[in-house]
Protein backbone atom coordinates (compact mmCIF):
# COMPACT_ATOMS: atom_id res chain seq x y z
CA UNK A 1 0.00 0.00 0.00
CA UNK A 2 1.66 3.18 -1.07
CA UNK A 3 1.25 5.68 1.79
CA UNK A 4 -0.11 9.45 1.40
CA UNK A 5 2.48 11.55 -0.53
CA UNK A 6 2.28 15.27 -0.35
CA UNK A 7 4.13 18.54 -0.59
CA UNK A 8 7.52 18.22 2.51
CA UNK A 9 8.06 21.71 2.47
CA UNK A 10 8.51 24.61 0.79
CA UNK A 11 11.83 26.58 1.83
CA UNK A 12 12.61 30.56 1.38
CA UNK A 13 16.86 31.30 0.77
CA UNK A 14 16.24 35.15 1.69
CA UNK A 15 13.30 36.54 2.31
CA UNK A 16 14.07 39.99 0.97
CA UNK A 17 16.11 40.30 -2.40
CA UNK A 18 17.31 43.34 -3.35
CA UNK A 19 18.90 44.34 -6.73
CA UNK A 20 19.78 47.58 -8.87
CA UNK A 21 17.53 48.33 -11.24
CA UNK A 22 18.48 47.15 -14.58
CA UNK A 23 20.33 43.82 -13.08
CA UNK A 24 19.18 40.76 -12.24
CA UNK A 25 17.44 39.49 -9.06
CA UNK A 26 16.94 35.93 -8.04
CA UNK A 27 14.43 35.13 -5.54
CA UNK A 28 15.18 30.89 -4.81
CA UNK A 29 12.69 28.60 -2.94
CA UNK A 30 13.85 24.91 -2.36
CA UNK A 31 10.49 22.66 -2.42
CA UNK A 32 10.92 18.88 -1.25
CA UNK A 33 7.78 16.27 -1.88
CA UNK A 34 6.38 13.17 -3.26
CA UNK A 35 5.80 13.37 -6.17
CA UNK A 36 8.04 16.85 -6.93
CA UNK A 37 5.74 19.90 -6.64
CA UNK A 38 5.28 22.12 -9.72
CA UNK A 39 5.95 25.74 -8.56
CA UNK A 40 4.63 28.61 -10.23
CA UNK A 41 4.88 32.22 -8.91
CA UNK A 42 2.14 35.40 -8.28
CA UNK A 43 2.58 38.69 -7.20
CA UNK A 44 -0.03 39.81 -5.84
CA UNK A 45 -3.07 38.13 -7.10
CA UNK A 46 -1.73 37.53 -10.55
CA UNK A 47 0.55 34.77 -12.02
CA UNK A 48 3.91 35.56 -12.71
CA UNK A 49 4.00 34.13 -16.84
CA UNK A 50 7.59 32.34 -16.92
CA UNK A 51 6.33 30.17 -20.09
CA UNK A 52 6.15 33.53 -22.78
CA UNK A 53 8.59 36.32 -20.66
CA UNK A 54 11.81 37.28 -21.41
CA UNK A 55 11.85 38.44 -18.22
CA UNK A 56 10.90 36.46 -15.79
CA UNK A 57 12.66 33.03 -15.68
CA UNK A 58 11.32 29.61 -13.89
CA UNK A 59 15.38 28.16 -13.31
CA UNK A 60 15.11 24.70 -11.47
CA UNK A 61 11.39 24.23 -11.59
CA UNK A 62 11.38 26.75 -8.47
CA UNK A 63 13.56 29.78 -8.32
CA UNK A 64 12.33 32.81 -9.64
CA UNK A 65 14.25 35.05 -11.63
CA UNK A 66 13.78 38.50 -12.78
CA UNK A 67 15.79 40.29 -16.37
CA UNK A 68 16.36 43.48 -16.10
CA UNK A 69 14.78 44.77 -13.20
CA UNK A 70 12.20 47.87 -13.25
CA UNK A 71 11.19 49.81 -10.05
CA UNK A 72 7.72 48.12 -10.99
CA UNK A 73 8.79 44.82 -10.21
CA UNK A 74 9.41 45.66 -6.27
CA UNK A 75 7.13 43.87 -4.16
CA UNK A 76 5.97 40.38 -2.45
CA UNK A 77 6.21 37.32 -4.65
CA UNK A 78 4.76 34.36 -3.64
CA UNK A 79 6.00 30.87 -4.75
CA UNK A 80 2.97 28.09 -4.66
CA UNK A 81 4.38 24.39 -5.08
CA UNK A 82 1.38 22.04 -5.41
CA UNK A 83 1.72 17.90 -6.43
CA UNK A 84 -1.91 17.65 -6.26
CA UNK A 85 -1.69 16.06 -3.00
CA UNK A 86 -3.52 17.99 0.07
CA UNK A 87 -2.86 21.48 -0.14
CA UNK A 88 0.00 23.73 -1.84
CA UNK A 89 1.88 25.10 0.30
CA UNK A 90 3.10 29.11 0.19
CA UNK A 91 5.78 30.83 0.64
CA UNK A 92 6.72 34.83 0.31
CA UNK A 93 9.52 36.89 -1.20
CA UNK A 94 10.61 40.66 -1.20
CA UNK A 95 11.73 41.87 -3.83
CA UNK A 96 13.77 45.44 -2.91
CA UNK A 97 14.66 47.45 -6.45
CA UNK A 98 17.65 50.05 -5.49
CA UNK A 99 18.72 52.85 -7.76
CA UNK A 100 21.64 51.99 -10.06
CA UNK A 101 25.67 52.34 -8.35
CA UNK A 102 26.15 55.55 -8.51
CA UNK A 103 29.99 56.62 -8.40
CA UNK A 104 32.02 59.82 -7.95
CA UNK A 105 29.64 61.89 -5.94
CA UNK A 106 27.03 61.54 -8.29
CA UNK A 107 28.41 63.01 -11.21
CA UNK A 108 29.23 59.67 -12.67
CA UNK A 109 26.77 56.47 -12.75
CA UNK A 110 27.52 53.36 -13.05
CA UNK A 111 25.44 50.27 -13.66
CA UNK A 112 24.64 46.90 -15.04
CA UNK A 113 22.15 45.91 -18.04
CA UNK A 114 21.32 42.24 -18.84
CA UNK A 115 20.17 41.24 -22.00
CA UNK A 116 18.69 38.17 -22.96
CA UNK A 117 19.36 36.26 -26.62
CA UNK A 118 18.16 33.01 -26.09
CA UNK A 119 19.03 31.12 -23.52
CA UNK A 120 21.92 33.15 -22.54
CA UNK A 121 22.26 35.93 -20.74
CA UNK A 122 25.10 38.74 -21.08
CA UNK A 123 25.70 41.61 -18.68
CA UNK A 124 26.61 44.78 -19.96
CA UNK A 125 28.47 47.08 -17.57
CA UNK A 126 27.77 51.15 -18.31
């Protein structure tokens, strides 16, 4: 008799990301259960759309992560693993957008874009 298999848990690595705007930010959940949860992603009440985003990334069939981040994107993100056993489980990250390095009193800025071609990524240092 196979016993009843559900969702272990669903782990937060930081509960508050921050990153410049214009880099990239990773917000990583580790999610343990029988069989392995699907995890999808909402801010607010909307889904986060990994499948058709240059974006916003689904790496490791949890972790979250965001291309080229706008002061928009700042906010809680929620990660929802489900195996369709009992109930999916929750769990929230902060995303914190900070303005762009600035260097030399201000006069000078400095800061990262990352583009995306494919399936590679490519920082670009201004």
């Amino acid at each position: 008799m196979v016993g009843y298999l559900r969702i272990r848990y669903i782990q937060v690595v930081d509960p508050t990301v921050h990153a410049n705007e214009g880099s990239l930010a990773t917000l990583r959940v580790y999610v343990s259960g029988s069989p392995r949860p699907d995890v999808h992603w909402k801010r607010g009440r909307r889904t986060v759309d990994t499948a058709n985003s240059a974006r916003f990334r689904l790496l490791d069939g949890a972790t979250l992560q965001v291309v080229g981040v706008r002061r928009s994107d700042e906010g809680v993100y929620t990660a929802v693993a489900d195996n369709g056993r009992g109930r999916p489980r929750e769990a929230m990250v902060t995303l914190a957008v900070d303005e762009p390095t600035r260097w030399g009193g201000g006069e000078r800025q400095s800061y990262s874009r990352v583009i995306s071609v494919g399936p590679d990524l490519e920082v670009l240092k201004c």
